[in-house]
Protein backbone atom coordinates (compact mmCIF):
# COMPACT_ATOMS: atom_id res chain seq x y z
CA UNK A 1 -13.41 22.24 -28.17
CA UNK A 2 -14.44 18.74 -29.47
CA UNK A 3 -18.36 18.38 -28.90
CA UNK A 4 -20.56 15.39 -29.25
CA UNK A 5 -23.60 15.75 -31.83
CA UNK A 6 -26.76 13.65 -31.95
CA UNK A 7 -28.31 13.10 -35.42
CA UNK A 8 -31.82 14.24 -35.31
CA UNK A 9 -33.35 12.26 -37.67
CA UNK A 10 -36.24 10.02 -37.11
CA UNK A 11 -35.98 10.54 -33.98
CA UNK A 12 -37.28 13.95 -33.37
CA UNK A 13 -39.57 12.57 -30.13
CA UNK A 14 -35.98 11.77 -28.85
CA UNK A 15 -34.76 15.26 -28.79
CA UNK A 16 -37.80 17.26 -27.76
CA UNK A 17 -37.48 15.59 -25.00
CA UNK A 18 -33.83 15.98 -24.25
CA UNK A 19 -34.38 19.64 -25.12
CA UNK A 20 -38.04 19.65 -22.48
CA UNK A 21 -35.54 18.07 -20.05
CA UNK A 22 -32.50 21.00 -20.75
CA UNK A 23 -34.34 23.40 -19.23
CA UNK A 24 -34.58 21.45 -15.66
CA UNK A 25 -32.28 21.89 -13.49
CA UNK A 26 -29.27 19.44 -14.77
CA UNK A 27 -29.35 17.55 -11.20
CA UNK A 28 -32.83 16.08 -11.34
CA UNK A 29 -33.58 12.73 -13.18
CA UNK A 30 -34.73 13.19 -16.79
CA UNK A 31 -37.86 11.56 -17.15
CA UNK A 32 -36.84 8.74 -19.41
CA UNK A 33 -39.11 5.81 -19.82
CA UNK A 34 -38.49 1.94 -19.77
CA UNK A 35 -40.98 1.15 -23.10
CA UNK A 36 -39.19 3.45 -25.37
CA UNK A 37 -37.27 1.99 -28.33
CA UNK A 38 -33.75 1.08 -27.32
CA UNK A 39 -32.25 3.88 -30.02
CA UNK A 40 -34.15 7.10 -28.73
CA UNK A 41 -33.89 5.38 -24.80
CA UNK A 42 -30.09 5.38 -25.38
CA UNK A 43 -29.43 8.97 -26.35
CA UNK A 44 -31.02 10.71 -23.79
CA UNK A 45 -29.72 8.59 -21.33
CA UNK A 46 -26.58 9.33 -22.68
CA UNK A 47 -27.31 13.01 -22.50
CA UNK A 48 -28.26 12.76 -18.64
CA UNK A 49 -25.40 11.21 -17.59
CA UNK A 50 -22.86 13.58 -19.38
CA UNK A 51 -24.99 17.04 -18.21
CA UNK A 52 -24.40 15.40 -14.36
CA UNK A 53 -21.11 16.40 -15.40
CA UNK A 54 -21.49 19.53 -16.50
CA UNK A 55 -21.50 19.10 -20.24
CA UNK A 56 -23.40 21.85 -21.95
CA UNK A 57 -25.84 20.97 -24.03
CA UNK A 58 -26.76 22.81 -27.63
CA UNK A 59 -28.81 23.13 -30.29
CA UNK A 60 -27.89 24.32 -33.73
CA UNK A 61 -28.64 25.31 -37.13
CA UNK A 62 -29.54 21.85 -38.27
CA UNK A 63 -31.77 21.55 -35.27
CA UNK A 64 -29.66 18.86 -34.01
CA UNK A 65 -28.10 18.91 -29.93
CA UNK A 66 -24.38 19.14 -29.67
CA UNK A 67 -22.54 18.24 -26.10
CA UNK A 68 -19.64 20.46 -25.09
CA UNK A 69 -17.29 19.18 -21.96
CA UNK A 70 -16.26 21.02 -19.81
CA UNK A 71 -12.35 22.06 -19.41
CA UNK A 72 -11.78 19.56 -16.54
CA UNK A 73 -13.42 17.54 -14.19
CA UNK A 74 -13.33 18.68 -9.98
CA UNK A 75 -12.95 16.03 -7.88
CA UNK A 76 -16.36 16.30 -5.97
CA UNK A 77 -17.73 15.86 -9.48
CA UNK A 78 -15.39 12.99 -10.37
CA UNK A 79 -17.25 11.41 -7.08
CA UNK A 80 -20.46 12.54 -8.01
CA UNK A 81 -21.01 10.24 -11.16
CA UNK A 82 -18.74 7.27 -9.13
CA UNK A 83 -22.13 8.11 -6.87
CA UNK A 84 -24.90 7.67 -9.17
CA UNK A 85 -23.06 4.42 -10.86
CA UNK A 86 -22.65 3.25 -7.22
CA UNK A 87 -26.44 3.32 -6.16
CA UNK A 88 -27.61 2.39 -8.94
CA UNK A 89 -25.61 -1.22 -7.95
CA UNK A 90 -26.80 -0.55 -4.33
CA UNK A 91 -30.52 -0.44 -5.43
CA UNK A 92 -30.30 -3.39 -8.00
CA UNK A 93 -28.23 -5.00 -5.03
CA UNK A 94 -30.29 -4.09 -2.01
CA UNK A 95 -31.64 -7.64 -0.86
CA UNK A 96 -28.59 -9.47 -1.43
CA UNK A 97 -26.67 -7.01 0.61
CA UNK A 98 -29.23 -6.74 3.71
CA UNK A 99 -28.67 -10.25 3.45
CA UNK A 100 -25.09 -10.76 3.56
CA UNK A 101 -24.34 -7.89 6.10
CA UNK A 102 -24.16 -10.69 9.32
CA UNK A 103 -21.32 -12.50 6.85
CA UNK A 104 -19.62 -9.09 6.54
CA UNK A 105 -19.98 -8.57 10.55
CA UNK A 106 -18.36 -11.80 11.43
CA UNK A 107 -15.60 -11.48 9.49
CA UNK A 108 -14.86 -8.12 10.78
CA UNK A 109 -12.32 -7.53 13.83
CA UNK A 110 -13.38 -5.74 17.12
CA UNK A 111 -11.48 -2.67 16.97
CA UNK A 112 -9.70 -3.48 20.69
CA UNK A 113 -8.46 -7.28 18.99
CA UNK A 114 -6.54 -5.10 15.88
CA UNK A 115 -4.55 -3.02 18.21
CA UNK A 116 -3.28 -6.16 20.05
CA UNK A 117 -2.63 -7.72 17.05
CA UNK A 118 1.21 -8.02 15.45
CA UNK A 119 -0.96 -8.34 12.10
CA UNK A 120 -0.09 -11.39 10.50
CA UNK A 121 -1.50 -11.29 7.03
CA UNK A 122 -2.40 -14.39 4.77
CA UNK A 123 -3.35 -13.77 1.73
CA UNK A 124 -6.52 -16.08 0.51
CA UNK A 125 -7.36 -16.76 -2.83
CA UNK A 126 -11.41 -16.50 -3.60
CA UNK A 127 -12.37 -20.29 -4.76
CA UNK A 128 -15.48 -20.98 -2.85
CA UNK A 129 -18.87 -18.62 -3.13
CA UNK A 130 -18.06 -18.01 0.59
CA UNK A 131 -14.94 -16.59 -0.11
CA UNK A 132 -16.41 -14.88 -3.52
CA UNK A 133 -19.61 -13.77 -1.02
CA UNK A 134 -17.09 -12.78 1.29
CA UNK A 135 -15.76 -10.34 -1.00
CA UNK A 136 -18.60 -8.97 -2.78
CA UNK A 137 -20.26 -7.52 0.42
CA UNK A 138 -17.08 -5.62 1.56
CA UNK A 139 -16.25 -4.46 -2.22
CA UNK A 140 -20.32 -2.93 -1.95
CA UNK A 141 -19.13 -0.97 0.94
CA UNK A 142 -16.32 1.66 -0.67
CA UNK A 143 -17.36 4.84 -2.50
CA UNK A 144 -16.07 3.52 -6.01
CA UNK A 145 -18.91 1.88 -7.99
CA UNK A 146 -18.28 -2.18 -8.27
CA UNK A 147 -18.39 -3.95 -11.64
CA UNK A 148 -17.58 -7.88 -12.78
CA UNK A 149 -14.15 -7.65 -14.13
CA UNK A 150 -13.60 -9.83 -17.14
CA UNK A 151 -11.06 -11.45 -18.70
CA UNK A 152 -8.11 -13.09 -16.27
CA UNK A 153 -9.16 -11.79 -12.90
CA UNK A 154 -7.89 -13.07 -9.44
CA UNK A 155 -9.79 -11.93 -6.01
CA UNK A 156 -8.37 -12.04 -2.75
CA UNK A 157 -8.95 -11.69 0.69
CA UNK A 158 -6.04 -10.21 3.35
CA UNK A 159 -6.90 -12.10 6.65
CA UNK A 160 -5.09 -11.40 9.84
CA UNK A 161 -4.34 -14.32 11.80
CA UNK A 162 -3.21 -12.41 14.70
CA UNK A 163 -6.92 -12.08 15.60
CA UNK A 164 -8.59 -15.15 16.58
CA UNK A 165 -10.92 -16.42 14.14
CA UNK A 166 -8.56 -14.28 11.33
CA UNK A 167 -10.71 -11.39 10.19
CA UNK A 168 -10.45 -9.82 7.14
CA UNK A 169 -7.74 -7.04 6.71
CA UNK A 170 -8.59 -6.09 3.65
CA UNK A 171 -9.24 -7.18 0.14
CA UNK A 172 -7.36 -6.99 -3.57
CA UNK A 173 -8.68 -7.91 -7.04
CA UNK A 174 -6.06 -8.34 -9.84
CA UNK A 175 -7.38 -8.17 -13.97
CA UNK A 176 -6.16 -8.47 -17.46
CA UNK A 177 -4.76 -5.04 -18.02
CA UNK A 178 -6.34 -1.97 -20.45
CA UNK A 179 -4.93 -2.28 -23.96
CA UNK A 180 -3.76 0.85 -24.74
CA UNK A 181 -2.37 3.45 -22.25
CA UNK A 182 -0.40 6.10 -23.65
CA UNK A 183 2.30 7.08 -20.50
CA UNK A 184 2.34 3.56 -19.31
CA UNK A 185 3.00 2.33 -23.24
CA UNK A 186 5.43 4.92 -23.40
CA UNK A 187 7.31 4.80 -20.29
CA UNK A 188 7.95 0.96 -21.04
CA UNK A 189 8.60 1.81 -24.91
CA UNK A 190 6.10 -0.26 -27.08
CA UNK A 191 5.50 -0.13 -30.36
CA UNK A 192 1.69 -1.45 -31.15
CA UNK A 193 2.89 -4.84 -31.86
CA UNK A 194 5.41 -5.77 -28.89
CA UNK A 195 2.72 -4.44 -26.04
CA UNK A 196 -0.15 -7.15 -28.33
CA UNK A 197 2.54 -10.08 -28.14
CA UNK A 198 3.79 -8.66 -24.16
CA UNK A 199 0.84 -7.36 -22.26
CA UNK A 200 0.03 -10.84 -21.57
CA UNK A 201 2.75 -10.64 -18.32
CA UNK A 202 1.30 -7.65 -16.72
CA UNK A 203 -2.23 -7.40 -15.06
CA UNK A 204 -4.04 -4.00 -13.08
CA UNK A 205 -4.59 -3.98 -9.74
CA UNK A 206 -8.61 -2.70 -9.73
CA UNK A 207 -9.00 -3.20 -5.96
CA UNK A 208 -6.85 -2.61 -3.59
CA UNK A 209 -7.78 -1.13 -0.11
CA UNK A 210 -8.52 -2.04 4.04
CA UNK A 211 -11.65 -2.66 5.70
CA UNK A 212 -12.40 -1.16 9.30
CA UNK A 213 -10.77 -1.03 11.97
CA UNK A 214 -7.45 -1.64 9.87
CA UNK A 215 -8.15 1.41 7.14
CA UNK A 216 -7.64 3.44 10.35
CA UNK A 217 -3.99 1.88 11.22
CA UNK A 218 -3.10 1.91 7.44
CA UNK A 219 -4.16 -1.29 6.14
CA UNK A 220 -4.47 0.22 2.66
CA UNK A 221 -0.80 0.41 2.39
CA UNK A 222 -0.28 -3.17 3.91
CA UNK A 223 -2.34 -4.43 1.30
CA UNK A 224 -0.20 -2.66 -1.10
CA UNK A 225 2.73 -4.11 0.00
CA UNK A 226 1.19 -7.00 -0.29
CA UNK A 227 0.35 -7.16 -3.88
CA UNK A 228 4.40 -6.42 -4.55
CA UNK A 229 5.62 -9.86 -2.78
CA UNK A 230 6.87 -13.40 -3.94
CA UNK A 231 3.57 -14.79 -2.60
CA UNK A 232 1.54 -13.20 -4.80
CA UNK A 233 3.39 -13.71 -7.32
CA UNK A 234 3.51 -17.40 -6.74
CA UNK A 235 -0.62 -17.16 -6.46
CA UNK A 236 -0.71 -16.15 -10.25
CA UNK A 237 1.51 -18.44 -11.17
CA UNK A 238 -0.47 -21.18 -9.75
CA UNK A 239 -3.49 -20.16 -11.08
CA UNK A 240 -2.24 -19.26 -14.63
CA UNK A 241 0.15 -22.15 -15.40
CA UNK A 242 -1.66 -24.30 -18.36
CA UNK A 243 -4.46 -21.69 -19.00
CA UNK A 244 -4.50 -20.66 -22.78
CA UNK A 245 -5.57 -17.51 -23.47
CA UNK A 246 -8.65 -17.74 -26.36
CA UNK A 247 -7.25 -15.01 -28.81
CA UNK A 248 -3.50 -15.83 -29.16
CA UNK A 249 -3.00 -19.19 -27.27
CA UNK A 250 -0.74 -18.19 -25.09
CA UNK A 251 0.26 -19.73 -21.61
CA UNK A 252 -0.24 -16.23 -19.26
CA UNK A 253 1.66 -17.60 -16.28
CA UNK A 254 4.47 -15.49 -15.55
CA UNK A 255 3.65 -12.07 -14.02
CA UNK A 256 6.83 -9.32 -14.77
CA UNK A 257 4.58 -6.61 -13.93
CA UNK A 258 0.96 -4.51 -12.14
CA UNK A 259 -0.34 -1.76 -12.88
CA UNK A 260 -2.79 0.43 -10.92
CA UNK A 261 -4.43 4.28 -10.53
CA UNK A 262 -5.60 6.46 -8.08
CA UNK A 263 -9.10 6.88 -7.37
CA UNK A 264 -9.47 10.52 -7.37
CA UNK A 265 -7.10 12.51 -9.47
CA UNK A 266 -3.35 12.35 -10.00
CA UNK A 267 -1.82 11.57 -6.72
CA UNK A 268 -2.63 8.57 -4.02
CA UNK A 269 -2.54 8.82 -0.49
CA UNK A 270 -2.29 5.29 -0.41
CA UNK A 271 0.49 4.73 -2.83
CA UNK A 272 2.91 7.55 -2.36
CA UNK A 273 6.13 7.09 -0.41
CA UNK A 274 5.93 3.19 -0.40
CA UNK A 275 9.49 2.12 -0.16
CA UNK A 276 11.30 -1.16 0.80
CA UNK A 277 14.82 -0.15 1.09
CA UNK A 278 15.92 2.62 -1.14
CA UNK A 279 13.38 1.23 -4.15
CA UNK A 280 9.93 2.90 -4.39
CA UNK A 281 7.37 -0.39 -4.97
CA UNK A 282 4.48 2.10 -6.33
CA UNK A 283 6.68 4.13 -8.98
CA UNK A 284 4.46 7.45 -10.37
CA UNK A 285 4.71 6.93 -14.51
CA UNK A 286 2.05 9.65 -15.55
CA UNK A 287 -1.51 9.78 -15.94
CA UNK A 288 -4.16 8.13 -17.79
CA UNK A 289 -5.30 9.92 -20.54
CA UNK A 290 -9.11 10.21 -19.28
CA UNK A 291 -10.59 7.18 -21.71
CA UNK A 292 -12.50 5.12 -20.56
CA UNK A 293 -16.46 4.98 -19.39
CA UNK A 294 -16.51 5.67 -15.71
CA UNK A 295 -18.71 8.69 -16.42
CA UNK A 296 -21.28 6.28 -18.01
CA UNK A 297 -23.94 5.01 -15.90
CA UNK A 298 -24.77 1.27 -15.96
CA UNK A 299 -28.20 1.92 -16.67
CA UNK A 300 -26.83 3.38 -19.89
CA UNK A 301 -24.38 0.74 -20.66
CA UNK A 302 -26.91 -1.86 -19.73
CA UNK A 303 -29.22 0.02 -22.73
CA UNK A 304 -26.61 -0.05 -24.82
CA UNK A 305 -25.56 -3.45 -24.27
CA UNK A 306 -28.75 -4.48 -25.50
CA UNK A 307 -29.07 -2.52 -28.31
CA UNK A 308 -25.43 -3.81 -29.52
CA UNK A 309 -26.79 -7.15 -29.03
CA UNK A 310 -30.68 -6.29 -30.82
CA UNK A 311 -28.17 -5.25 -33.73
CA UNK A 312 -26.29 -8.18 -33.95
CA UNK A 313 -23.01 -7.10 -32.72
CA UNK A 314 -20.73 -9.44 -31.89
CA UNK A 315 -19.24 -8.37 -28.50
CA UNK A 316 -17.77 -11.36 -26.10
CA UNK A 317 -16.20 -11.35 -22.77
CA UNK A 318 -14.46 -14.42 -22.14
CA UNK A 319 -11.22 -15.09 -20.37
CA UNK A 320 -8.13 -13.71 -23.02
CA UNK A 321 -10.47 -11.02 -24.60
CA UNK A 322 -9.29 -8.37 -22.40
CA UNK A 323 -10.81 -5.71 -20.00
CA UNK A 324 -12.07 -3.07 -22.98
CA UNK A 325 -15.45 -5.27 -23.29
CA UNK A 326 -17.13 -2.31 -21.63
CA UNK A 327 -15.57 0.24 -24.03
CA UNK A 328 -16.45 -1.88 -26.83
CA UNK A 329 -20.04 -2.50 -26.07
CA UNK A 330 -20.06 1.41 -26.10
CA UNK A 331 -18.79 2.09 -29.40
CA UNK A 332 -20.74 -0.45 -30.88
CA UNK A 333 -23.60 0.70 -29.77
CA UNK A 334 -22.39 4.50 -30.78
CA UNK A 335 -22.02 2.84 -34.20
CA UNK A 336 -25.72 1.70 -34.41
CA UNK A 337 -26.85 5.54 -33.28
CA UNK A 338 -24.02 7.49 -35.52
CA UNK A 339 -22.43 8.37 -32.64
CA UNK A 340 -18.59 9.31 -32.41
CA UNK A 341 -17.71 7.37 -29.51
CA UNK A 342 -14.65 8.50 -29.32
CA UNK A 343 -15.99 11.99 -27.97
CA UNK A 344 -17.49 9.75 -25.45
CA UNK A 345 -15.27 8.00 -24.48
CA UNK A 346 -12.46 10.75 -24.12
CA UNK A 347 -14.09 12.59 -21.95
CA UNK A 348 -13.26 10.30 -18.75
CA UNK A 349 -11.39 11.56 -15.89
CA UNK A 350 -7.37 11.41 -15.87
CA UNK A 351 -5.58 9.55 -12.95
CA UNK A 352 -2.17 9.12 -12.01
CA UNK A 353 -0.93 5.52 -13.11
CA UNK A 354 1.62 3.47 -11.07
CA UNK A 355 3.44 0.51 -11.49
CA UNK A 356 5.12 -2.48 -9.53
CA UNK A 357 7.88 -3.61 -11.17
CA UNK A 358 8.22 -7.11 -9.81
CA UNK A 359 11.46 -8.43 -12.25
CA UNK A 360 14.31 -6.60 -12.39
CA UNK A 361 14.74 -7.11 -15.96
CA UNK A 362 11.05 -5.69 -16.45
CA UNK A 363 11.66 -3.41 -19.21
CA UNK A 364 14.09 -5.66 -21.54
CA UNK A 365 11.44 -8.55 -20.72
CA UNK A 366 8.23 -6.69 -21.71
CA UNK A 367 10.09 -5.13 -24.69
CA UNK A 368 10.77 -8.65 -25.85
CA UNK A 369 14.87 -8.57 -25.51
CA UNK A 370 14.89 -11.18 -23.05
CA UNK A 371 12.70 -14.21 -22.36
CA UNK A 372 13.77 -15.28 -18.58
CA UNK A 373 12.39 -13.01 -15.88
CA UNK A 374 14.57 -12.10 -13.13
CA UNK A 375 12.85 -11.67 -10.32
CA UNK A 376 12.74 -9.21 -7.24
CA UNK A 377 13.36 -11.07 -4.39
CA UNK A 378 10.33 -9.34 -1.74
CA UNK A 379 9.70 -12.38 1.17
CA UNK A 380 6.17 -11.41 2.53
CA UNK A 381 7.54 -11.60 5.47
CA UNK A 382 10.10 -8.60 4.97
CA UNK A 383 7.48 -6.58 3.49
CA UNK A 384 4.97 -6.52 6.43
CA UNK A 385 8.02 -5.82 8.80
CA UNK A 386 8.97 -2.94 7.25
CA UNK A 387 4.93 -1.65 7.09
CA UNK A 388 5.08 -2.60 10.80
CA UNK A 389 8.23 -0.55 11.44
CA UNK A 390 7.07 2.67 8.97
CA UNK A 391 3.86 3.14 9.13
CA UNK A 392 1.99 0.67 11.73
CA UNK A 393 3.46 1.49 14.91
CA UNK A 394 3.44 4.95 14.04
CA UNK A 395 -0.68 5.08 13.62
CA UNK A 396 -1.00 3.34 17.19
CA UNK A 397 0.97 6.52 18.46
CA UNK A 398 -2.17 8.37 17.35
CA UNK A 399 -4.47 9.32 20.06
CA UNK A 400 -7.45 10.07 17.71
CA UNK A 401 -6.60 6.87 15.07
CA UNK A 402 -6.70 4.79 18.57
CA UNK A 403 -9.99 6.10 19.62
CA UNK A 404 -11.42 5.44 16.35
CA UNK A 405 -9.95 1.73 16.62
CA UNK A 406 -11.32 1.37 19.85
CA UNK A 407 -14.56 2.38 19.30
CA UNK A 408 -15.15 0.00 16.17
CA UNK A 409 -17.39 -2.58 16.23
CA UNK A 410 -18.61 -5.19 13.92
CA UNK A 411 -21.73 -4.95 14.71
CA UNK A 412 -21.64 -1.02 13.87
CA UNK A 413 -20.66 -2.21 10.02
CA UNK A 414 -22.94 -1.28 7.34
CA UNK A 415 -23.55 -0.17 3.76
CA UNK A 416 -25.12 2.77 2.74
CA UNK A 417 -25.82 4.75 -0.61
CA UNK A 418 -23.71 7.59 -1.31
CA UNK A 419 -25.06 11.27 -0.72
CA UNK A 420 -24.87 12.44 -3.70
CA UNK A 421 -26.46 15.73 -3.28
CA UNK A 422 -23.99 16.81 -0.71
CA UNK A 423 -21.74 16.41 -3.45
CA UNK A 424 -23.09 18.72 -5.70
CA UNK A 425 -23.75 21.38 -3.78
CA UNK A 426 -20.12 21.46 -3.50
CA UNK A 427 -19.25 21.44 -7.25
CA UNK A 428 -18.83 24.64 -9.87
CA UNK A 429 -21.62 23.28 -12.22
CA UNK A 430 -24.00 25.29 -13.47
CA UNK A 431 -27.31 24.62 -12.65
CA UNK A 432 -28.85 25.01 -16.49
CA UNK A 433 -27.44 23.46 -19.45
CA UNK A 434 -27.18 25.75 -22.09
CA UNK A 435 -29.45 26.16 -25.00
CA UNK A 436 -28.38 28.17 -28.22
């Protein structure tokens, strides 16, 4: 089993105390102080955040530690360290949040107005800090951790103008896509060169989802729908048309295709069975291959952003640089420690990858065998009839999803930290980390 192993030299202080803090129980806090030097601060933080998920950790014949993963990840443990990322952005967060909760409440629908509503969704492009404001308070409230996307990134808000004063729906956040993905790479059939020269005409969907009372009627998969049409696709357009991207150049105006995962493991709730016609718009292509940093705390990335930057590393994120700026800022900072980041980094948690193929000619186009998109024709129009027909009409013939309508409230809305302890009692972790 690959394991992680932390040099011990010079920095013996550093592992006494990761090997003091071994023998607590691996759910409390090690004590880890702000004054220490960045490179023995950064190890042990490192070492926290991968026992939370139940990483063993070891001592050998060199006297140095050695991390061991564990097999696979459980999904109450996947949401455990999505829990400790998210409040530490809730607590960094706090007063702008209190503050912005009466914008979140009036832009909320009374749960009574949603059920007489024929939902009419307009899609609204996030230009002003309203709108951005807007967004930020009801992204704060799901149980995913936030971040600041870089490189291209659109945000948008789903209003329903059904409702007087046309509360929000939902929202949706598209962003340059991730680099290298095995399945997906495969699936479409690049070599390393054609996806560099092509990945320009695809983006990820990184938020996608309702806000109450429509996540009770299925606003999730309206939203979803959403992202698939001709509107959208005329919003990126728009938006993209003229802008040169920094590394190559290149005009990114012309969107073939958009990718996105499920939250928790391989399969989506929210994304299986969407269909318009005979055509699924979410198609299942695999999984990701569990790289990435999810399962590292921003406390720790903030640490090591810093020390990358004490160390002169070069690390930028500007627009045409991509979305691996966190990744990067990782292994640079692994390189300053002598750290394998890829043993990091590997050990992320897989999720099942789908994609909205919004030409016809996707695959030829992406591969580089054709140069004209042909376009999916998908009116907005047609697609929220067809949610209305599927899946709307068939929620409001739900007793309990009606009484849950009914009894929301805008006033009721709020955000709270997630209970992370709950969690854990419900995970297979043990409760020491090993020491041999």
């Amino acid at each position: 089993m690959t394991t992680l192993t932390l040099p011990t030299a010079n920095q013996e202080r550093v592992f006494s105390v990761a090997s003091e803090e071994s023998l607590l129980p691996i759910r409390q806090t090690p004590v880890i102080k702000e004054d220490m030097p960045l490179e023995e601060r950064v190890p042990l933080l490192l070492i926290r955040d991968l026992l939370r998920l139940g990483w063993c950790i070891k001592s050998n014949s060199n006297k140095s530690l050695e991390l061991v993963p564990p097999s696979n990840y459980e999904k109450n443990v996947v949401k455990a360290a999505m829990g400790y990322s998210r409040n530490e952005i809730m607590d960094r967060n706090n007063i702008w949040i209190n503050s912005h909760l009466d914008l979140a409440r009036g832009n909320l629908a009374p749960g009574n107005d949603a059920l007489k509503s024929e939902i009419c969704p307009r899609i609204e492009v996030c230009e002003t800090q309203n709108q951005h404001d807007i967004f930020r308070i009801f992204r704060y409230s799901w149980s995913s951790p936030s971040s600041d996307y870089v490189g291209r990134r659109i945000r948008l808000l789903i209003r329903d103008d059904g409702v007087k004063g046309s509360p929000i729906i939902g929202i949706a956040a598209l962003g340059s896509s991730i680099i290298h993905i095995h399945d997906r790479d495969k699936w479409i059939g690049w070599d390393t060169k054609t996806r560099t020269n092509r990945i320009i005409y695809m983006m990820d969907a990184y938020v996608v989802g309702a806000m109450p009372p429509y996540n009770y009627l299925l606003g999730g998969k309206l939203i979803s729908y959403i992202l698939a049409s001709n509107e959208l696709r005329a919003i990126y357009k728009a938006k993209y048309t003229n802008a040169k991207t920094i590394i190559k150049n290149r005009e990114a105006s012309d969107l073939i295709l958009i990718m996105t995962t499920s939250l928790y493991g391989q399969n989506s709730s929210q994304y299986n069975r969407l269909k318009y016609g005979k055509s699924l718009i979410y198609k299942p292509i695999g999984t990701t291959s569990g790289y990435g940093s999810l399962h590292i705390s921003n406390e720790t990335f903030n640490a090591m952003l810093q020390l990358a930057e004490e160390n002169g590393c070069n690390i930028s994120n500007r627009f045409g640089d991509g979305p691996n700026w966190r990744m990067r800022v990782i292994r640079s900072a692994c390189d300053v420690l002598g750290l394998n980041s890829d043993v990091i980094l590997k050990h992320s948690f897989q999720r099942g990858l789908f994609a909205i193929r919004l030409a016809v000619n996707w695959k030829s186009f992406l591969k580089g065998e054709s140069q004209t998109p042909i376009y999916r024709n998908l009116p907005l129009n047609k697609l929220v009839n067809h949610w209305r027909d599927r899946w709307f009409e068939m929620r409001k013939r739900n007793d309990m999803v009606v009484q849950k309508v009914r009894e929301f409230s805008p006033e009721q809305f709020t955000i709270g930290k997630t209970n992370i302890s709950s969690l854990e009692q419900n995970c297979n972790i043990p409760n020491t980390a090993q020491i041999v």
